[in-house]
N, C-alpha and C. Protein backbone atom coordinates (compact mmCIF):
# COMPACT_ATOMS: atom_id res chain seq x y z
N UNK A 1 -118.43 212.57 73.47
CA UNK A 1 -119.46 213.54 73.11
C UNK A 1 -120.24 213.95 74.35
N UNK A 2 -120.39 215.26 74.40
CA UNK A 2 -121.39 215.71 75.98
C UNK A 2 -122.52 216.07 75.26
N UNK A 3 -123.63 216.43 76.14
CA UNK A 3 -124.69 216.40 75.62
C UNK A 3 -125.82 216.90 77.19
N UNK A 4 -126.50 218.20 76.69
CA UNK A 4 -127.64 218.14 77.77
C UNK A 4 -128.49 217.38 77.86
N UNK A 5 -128.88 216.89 76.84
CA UNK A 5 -130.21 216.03 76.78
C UNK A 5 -129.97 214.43 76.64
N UNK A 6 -130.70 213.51 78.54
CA UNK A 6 -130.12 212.48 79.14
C UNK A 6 -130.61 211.46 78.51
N UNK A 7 -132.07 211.88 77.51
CA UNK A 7 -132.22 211.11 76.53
C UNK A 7 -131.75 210.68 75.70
N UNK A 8 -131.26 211.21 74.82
CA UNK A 8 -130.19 211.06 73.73
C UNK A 8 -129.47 210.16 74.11
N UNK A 9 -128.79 209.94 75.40
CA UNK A 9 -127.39 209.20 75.73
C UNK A 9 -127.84 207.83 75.98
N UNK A 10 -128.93 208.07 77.16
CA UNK A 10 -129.79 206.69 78.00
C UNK A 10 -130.10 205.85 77.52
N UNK A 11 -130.62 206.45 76.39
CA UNK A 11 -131.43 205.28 75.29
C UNK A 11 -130.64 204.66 74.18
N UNK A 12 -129.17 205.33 74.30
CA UNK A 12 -128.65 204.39 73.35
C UNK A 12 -127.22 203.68 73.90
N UNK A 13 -127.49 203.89 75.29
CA UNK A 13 -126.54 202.87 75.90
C UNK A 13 -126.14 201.94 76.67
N UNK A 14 -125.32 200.90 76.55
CA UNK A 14 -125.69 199.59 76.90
C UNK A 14 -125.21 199.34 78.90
N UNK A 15 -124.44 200.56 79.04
CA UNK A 15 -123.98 200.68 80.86
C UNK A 15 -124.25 202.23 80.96
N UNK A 16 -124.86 202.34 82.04
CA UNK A 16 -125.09 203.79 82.93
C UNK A 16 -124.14 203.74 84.30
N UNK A 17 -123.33 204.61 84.41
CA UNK A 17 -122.64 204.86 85.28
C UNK A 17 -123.17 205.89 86.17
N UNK A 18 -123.78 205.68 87.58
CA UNK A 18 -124.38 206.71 88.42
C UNK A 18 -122.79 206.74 89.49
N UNK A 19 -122.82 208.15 89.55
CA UNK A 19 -121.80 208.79 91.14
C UNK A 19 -122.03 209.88 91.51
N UNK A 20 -123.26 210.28 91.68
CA UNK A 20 -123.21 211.73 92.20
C UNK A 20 -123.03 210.93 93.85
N UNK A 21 -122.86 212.49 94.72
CA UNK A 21 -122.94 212.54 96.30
C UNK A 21 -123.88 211.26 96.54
N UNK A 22 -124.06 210.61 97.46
CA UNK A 22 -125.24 209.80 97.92
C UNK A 22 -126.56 210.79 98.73
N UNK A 23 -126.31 211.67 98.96
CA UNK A 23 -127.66 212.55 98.78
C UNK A 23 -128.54 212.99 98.05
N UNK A 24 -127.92 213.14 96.66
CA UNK A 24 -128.08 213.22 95.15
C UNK A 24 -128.79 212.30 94.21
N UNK A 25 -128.24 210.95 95.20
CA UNK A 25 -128.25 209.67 94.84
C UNK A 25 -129.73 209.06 93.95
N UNK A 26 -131.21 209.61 94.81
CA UNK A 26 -132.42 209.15 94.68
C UNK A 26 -132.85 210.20 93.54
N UNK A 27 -132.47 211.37 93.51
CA UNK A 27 -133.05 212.55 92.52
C UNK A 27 -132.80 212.60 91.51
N UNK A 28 -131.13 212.14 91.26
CA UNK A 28 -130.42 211.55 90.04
C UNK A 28 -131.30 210.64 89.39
N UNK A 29 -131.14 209.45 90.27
CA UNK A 29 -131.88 207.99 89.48
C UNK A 29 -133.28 208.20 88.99
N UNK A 30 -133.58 209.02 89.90
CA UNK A 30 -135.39 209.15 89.86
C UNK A 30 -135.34 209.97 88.35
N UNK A 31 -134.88 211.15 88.47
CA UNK A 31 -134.83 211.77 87.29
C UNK A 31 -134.59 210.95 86.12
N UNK A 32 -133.93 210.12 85.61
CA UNK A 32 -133.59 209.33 84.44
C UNK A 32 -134.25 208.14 84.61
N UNK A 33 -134.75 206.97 85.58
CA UNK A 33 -134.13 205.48 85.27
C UNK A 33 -135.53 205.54 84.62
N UNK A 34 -136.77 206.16 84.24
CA UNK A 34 -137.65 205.98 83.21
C UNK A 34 -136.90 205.84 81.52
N UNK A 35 -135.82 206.63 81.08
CA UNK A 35 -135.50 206.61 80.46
C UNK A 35 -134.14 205.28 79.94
N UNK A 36 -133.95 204.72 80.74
CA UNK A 36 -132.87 203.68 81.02
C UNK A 36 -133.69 202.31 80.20
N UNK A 37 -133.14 201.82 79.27
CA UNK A 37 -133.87 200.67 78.64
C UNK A 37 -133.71 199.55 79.36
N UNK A 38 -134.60 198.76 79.83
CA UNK A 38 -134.48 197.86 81.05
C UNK A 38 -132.96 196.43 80.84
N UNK A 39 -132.72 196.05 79.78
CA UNK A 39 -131.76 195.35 79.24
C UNK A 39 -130.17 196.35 79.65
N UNK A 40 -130.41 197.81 79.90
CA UNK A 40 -129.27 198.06 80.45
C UNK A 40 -128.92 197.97 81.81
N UNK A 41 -127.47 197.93 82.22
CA UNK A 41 -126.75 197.67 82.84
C UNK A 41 -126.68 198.86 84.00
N UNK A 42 -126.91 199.18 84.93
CA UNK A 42 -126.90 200.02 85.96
C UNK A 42 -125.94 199.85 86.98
N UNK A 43 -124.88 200.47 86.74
CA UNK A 43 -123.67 200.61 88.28
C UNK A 43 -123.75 201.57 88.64
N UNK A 44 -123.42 201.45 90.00
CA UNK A 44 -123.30 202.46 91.03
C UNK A 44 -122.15 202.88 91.61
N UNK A 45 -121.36 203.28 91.57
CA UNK A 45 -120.25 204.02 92.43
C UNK A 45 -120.19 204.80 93.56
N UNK A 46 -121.40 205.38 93.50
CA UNK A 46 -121.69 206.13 95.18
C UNK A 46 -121.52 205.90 96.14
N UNK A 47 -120.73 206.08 97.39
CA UNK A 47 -120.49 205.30 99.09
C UNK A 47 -121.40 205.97 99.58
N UNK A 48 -121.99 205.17 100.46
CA UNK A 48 -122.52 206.12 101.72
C UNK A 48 -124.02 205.95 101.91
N UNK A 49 -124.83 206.10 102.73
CA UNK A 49 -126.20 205.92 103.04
C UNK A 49 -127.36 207.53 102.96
N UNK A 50 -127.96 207.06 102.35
CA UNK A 50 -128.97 207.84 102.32
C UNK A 50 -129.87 208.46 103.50
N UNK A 51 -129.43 209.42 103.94
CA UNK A 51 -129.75 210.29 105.08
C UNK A 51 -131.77 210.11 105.24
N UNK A 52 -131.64 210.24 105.99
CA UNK A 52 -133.14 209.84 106.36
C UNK A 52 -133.74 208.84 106.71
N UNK A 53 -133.31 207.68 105.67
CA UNK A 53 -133.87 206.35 104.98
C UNK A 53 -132.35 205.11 105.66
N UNK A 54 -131.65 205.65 105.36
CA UNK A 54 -130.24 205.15 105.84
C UNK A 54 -130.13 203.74 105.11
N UNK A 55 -130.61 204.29 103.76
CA UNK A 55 -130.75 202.42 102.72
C UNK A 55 -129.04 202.98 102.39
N UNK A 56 -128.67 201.60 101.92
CA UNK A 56 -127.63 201.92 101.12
C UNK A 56 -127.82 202.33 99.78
N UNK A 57 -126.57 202.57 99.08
CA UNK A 57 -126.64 203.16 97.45
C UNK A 57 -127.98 202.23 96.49
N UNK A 58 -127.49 200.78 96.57
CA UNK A 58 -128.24 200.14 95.90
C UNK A 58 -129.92 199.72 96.05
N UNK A 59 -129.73 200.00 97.47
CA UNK A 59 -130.97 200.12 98.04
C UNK A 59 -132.39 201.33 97.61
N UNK A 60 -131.38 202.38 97.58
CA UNK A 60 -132.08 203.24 96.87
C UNK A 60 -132.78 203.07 95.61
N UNK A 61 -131.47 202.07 94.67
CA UNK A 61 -132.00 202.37 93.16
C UNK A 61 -133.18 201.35 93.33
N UNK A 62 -133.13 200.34 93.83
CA UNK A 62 -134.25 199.32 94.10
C UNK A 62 -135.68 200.26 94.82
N UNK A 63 -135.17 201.27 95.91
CA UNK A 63 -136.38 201.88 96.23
C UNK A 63 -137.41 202.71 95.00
N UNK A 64 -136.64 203.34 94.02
CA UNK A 64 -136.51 204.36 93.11
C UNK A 64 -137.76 203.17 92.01
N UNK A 65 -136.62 202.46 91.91
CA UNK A 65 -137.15 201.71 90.62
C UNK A 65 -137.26 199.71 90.85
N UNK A 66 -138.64 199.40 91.18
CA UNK A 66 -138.46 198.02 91.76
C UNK A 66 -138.22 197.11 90.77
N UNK A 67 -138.47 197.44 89.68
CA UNK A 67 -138.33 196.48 88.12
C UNK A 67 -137.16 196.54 88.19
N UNK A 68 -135.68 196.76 88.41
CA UNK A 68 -134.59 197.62 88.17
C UNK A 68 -133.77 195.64 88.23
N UNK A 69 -133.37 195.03 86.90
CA UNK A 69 -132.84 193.74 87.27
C UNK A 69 -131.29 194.19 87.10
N UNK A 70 -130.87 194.43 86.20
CA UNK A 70 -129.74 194.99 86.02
C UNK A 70 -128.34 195.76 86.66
N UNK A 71 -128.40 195.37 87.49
CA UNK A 71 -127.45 196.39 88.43
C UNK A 71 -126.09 195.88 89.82
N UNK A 72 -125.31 197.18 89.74
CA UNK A 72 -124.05 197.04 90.61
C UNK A 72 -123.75 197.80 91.10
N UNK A 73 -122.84 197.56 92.22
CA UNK A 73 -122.53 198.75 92.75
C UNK A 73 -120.69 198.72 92.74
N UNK A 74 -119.71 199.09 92.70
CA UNK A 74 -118.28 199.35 92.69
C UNK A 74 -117.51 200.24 93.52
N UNK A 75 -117.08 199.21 94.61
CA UNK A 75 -116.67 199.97 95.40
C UNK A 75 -114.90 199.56 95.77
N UNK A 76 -114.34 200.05 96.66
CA UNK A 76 -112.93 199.74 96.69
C UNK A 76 -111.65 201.05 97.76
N UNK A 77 -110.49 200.29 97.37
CA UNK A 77 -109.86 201.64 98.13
C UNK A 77 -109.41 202.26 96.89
N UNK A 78 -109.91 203.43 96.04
CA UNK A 78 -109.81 203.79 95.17
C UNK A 78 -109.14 205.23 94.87
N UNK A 79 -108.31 205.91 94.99
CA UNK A 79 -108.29 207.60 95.03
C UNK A 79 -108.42 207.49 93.18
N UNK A 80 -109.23 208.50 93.01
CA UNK A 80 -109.91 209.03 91.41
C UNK A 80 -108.86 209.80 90.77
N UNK A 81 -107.80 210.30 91.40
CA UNK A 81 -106.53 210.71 90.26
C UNK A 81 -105.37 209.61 90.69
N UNK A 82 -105.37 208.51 91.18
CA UNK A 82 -104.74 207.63 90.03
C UNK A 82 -104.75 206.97 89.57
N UNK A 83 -106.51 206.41 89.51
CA UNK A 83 -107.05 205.90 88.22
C UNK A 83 -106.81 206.22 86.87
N UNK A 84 -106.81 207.98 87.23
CA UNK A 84 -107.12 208.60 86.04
C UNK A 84 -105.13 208.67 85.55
N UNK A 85 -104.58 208.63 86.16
CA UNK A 85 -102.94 208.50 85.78
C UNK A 85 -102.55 206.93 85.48
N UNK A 86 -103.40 205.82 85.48
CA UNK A 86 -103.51 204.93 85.13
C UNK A 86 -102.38 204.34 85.92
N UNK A 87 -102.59 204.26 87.34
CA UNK A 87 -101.74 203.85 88.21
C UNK A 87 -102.45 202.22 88.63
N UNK A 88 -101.65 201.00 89.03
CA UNK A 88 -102.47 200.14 89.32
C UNK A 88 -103.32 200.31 90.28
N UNK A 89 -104.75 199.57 89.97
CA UNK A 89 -106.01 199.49 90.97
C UNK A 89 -106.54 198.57 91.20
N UNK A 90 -107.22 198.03 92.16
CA UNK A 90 -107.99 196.82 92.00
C UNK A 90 -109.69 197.61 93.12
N UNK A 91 -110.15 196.75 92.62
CA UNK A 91 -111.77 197.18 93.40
C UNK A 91 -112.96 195.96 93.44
N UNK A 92 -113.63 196.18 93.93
CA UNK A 92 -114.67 195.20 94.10
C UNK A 92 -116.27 195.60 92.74
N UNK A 93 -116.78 194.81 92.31
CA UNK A 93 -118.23 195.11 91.85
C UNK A 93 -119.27 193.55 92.25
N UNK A 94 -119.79 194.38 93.18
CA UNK A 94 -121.11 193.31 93.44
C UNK A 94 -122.74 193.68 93.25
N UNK A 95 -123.09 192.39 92.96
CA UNK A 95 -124.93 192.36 92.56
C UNK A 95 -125.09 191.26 93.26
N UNK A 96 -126.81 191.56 93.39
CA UNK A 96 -126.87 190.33 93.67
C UNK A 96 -127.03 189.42 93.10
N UNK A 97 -126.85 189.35 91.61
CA UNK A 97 -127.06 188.45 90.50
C UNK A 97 -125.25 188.17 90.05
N UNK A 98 -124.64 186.94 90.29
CA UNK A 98 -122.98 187.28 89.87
C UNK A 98 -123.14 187.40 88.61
N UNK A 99 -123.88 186.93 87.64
CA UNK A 99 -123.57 186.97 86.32
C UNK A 99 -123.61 188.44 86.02
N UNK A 100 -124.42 189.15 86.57
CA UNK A 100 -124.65 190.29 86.20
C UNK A 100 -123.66 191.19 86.61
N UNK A 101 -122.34 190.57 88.26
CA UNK A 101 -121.05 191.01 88.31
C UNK A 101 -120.48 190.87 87.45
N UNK A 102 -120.69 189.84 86.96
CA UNK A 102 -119.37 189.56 85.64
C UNK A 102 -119.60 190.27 84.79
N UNK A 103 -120.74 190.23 83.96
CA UNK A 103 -121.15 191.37 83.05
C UNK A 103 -120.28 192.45 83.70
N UNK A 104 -120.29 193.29 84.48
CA UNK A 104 -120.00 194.70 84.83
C UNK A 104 -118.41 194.11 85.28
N UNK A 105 -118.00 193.54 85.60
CA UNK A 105 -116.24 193.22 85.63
C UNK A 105 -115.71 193.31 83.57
N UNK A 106 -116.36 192.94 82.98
CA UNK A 106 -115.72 192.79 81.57
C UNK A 106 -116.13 194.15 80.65
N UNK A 107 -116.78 195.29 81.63
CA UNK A 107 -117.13 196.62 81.05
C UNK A 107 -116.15 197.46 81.29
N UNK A 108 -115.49 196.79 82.43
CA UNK A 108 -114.80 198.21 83.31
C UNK A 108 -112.95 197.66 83.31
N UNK A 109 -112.72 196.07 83.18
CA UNK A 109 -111.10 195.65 83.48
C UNK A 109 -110.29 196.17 82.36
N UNK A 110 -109.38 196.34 82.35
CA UNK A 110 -108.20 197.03 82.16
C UNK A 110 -106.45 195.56 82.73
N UNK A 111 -105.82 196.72 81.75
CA UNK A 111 -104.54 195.30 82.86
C UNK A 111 -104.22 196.37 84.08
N UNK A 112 -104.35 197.55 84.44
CA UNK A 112 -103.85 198.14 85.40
C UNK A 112 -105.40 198.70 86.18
N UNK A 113 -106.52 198.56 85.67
CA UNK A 113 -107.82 198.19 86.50
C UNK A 113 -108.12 196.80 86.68
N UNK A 114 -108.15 196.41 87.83
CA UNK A 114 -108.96 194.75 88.42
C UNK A 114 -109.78 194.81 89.29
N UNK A 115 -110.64 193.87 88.85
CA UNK A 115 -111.92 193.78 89.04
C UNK A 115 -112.27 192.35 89.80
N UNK A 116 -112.72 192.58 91.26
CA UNK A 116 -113.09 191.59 91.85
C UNK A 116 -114.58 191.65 92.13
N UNK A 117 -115.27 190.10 91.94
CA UNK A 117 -116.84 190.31 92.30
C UNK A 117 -116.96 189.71 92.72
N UNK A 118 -118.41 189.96 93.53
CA UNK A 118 -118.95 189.03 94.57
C UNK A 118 -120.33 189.22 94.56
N UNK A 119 -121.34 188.38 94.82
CA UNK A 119 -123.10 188.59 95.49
C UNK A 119 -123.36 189.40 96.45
N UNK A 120 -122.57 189.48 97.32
CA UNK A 120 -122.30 189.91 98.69
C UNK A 120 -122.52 191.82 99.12
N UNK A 121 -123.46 192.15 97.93
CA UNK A 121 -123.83 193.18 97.39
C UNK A 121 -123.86 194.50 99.42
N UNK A 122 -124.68 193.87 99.98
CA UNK A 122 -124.90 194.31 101.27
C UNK A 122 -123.53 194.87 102.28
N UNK A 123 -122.49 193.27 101.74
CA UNK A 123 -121.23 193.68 102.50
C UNK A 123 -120.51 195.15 101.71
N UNK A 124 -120.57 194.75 100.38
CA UNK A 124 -119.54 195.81 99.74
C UNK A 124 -119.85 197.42 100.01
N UNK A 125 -121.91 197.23 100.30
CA UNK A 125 -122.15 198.42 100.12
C UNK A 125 -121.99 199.24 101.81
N UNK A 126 -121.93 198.43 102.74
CA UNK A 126 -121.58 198.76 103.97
C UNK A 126 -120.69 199.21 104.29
N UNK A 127 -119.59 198.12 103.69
CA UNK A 127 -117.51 198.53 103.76
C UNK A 127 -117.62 199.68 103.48
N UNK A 128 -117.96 200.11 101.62
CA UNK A 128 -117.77 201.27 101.36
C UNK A 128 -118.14 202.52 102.50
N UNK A 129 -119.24 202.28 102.98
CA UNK A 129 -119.99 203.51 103.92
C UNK A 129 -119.20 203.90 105.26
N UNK A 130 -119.37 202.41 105.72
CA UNK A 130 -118.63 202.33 106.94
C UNK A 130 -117.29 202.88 107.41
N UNK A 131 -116.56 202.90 106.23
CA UNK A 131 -115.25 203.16 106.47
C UNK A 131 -115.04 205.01 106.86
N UNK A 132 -115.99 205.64 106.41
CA UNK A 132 -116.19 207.21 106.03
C UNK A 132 -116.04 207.57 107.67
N UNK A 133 -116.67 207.14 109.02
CA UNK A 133 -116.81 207.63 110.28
C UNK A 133 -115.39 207.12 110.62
N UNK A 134 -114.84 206.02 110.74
CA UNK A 134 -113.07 205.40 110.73
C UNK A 134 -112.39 206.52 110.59
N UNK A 135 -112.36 207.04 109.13
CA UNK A 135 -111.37 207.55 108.31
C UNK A 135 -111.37 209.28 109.26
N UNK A 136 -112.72 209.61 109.34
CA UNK A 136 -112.85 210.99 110.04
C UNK A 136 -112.29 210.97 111.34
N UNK A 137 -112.44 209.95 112.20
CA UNK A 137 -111.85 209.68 113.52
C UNK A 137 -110.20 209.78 113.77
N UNK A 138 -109.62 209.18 112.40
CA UNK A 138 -108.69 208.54 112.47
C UNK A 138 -107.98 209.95 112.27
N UNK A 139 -108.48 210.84 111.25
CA UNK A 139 -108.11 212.15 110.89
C UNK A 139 -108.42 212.95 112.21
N UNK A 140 -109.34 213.12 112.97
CA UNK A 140 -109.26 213.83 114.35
C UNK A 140 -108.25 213.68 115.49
N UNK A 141 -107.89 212.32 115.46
CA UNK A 141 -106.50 211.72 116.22
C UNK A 141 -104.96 212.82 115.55
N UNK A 142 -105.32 212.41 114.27
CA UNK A 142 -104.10 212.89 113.77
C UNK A 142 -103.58 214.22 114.26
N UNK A 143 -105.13 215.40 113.81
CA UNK A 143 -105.21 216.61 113.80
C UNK A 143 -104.62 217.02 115.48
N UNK A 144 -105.25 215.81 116.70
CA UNK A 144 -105.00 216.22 117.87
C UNK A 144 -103.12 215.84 118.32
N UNK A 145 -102.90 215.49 116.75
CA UNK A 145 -101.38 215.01 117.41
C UNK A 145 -101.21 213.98 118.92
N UNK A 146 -102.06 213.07 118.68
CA UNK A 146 -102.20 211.72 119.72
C UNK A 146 -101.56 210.33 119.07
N UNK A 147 -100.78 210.66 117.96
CA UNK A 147 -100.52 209.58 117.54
C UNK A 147 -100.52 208.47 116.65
N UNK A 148 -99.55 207.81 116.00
CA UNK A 148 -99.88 206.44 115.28
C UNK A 148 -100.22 205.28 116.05
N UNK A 149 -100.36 205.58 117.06
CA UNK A 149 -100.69 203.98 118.20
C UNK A 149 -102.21 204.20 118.69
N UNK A 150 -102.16 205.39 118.64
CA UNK A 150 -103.52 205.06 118.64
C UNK A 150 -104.86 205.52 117.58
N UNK A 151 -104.08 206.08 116.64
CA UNK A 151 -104.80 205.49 114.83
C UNK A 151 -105.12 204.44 114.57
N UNK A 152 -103.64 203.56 115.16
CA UNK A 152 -103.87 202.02 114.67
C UNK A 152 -105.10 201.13 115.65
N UNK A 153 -104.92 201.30 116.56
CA UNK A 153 -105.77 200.93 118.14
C UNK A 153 -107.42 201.33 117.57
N UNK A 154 -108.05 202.61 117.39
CA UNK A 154 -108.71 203.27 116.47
C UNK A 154 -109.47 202.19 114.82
N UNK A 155 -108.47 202.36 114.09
CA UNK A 155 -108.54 201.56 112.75
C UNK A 155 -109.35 200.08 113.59
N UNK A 156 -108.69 199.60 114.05
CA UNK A 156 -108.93 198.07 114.66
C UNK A 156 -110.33 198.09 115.23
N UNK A 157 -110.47 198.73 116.43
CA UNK A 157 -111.37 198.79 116.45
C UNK A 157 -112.83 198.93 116.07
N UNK A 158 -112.59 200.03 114.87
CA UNK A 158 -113.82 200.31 114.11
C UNK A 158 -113.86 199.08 113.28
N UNK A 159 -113.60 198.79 112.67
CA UNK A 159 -113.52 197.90 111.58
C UNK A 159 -114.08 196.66 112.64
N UNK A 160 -113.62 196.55 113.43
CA UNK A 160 -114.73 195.42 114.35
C UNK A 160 -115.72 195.65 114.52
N UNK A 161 -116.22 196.60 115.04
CA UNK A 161 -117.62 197.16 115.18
C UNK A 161 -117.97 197.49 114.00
N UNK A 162 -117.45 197.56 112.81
CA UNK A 162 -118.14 197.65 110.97
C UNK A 162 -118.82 196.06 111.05
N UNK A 163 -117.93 195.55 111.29
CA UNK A 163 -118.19 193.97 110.73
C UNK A 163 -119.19 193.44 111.41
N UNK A 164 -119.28 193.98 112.80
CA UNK A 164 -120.31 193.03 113.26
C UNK A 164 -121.74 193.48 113.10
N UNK A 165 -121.82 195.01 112.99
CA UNK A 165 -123.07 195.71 112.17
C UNK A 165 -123.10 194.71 110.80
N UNK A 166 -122.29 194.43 110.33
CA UNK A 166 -122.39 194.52 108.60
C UNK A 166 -123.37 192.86 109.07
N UNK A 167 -122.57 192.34 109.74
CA UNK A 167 -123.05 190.55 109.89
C UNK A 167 -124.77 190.54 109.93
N UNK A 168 -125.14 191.48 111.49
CA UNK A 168 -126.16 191.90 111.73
C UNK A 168 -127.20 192.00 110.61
N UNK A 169 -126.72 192.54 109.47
CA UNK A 169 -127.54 193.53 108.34
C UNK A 169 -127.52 192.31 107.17
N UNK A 170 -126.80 191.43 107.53
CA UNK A 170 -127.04 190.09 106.65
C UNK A 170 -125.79 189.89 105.51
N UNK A 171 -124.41 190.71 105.57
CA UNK A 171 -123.32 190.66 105.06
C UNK A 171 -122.33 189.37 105.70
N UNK A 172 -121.72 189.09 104.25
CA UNK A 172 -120.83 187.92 104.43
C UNK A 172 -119.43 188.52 105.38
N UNK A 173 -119.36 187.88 106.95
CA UNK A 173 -118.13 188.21 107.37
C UNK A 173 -116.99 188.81 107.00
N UNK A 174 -116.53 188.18 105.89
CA UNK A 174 -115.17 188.10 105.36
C UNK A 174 -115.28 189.65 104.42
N UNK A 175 -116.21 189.77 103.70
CA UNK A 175 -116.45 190.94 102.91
C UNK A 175 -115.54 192.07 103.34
N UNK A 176 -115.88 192.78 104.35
CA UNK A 176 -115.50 193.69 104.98
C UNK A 176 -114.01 193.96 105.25
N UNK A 177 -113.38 192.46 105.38
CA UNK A 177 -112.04 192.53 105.68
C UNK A 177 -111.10 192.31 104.20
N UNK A 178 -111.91 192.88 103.30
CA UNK A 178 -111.03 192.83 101.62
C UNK A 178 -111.43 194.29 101.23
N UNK A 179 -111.36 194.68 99.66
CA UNK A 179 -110.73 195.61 99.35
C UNK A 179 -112.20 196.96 99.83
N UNK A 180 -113.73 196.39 99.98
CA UNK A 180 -114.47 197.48 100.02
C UNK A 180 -114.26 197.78 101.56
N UNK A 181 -113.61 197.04 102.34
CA UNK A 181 -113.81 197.48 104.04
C UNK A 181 -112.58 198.14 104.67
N UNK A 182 -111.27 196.44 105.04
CA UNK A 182 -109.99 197.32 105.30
C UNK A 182 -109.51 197.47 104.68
N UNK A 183 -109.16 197.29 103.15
CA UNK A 183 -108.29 198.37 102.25
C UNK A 183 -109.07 199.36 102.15
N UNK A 184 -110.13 199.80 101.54
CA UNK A 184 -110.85 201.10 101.75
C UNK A 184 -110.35 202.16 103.11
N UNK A 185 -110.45 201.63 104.49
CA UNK A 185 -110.09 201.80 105.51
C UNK A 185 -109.09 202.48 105.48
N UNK A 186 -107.72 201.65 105.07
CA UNK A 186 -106.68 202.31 105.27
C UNK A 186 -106.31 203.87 104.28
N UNK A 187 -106.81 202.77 103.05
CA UNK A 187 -106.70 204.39 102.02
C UNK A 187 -107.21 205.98 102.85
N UNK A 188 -108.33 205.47 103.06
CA UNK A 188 -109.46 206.78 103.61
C UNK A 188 -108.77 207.61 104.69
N UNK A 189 -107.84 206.75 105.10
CA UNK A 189 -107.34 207.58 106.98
C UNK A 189 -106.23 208.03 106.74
N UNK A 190 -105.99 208.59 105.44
CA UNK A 190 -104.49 209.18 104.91
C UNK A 190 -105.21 210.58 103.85
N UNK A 191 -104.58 211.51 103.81
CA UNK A 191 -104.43 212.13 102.95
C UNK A 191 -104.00 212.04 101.66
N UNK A 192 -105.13 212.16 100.39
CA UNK A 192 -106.05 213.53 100.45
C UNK A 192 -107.51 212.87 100.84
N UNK A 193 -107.38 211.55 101.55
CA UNK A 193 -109.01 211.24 102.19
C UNK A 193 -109.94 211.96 102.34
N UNK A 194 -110.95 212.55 101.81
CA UNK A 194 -111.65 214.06 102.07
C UNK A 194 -112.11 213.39 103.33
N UNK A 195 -112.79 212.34 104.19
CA UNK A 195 -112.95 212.34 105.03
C UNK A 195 -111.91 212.62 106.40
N UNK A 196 -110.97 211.80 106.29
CA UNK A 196 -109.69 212.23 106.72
C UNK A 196 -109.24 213.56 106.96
N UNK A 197 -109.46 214.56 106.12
CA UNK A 197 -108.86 215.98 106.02
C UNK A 197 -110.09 216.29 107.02
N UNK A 198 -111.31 216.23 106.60
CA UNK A 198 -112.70 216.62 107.04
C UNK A 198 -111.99 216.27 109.18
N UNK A 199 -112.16 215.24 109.40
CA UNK A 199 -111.88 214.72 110.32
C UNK A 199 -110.00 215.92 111.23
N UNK A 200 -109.19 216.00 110.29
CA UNK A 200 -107.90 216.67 110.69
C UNK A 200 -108.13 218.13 110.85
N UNK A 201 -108.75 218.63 110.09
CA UNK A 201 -109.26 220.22 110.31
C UNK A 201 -110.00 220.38 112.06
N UNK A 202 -111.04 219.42 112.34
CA UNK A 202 -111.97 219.17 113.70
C UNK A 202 -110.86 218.82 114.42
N UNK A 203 -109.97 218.22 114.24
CA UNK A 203 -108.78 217.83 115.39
C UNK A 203 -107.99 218.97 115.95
N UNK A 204 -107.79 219.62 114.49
CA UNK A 204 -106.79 221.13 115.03
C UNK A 204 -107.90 221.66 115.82
């Protein structure tokens, strides 16, 4: 059922799924999470940092709304049509509350969706971000016709310099090197990566 009015929906349901742009991100939440009954469940899907503020996704909803106990963020190497072709997937959802991962792992699994969680809320939300400047680079290489040796040389590198920002920022090491950092990674630096393409167009 669609519906203009966010009341109607908010108030009578037990998970809110936020994904607009991460620019979008604070105006969205702000606009509704008055209406969000505090016992619900709040995930996030959005990559990427909030321009200005440079919080991450979840950071925001915490800026937005400080009462806000409920919540996740889901991130992964994911392309959105072949989810939707029900192709196998696996992805990450972290909080910083695990129970409250688990909660949001038994909303969303499937046998051809899997669902991995963790606390580690900071790492997942970094991987996800981090990988977006990689993926554009990796697509500018391409575009300049320089190569798979040094894509790969490229890939490696960033992803080192992800991790040791991420450590810095108070993320679990290992995070980064599973499905929200280098699988994300690799997905992103291939086509139809919009960053990737974004990145191959600047190369030509």
């Amino acid at each position: 059922k669609s519906t203009h009015d966010p009341k109607q929906v908010l108030q009578q349901s037990d998970v809110v799924v936020l994904a607009p742009p991460a620019r979008y991100l604070r105006s969205t939440y702000s606009s509704i999470y008055h209406l969000i009954p505090e016992e619900t469940l709040v995930v996030c899907g959005t990559k990427g940092f909030e321009e200005g503020t440079n919080l991450t996704t979840f950071q925001v909803l915490q800026d937005v709304n400080p009462t806000l106990r409920y919540w996740a963020i889901m991130s992964g190497p994911n392309f959105a049509h072949e989810i939707v072709r029900r192709l196998y997937t696996e992805t990450v959802i972290a909080s910083g509350d695990i129970s409250v991962a688990e909660r949001s792992r038994e909303v969303f699994k499937t046998d051809r969706f899997k669902l991995f969680i963790t606390d580690d809320a900071i790492g997942v939300a970094l991987g996800g971000s981090l990988k977006n400047p990689i993926a554009m680079i990796v697509g500018i290489i391409e575009g300049r016709q320089m190569g798979s040796n040094a894509s790969a040389s490229l890939i490696n590198k960033g992803l080192r310099e992800a991790n040791r920002l991420a450590v810095v920022m108070g993320a679990d090491e290992r995070t980064l090197y599973g499905l929200s950092g280098f699988a994300d990674v690799q997905l992103s630096s291939k086509p139809p990566g919009r960053n990737f393409l974004a990145g191959f167009a600047i190369g030509q």
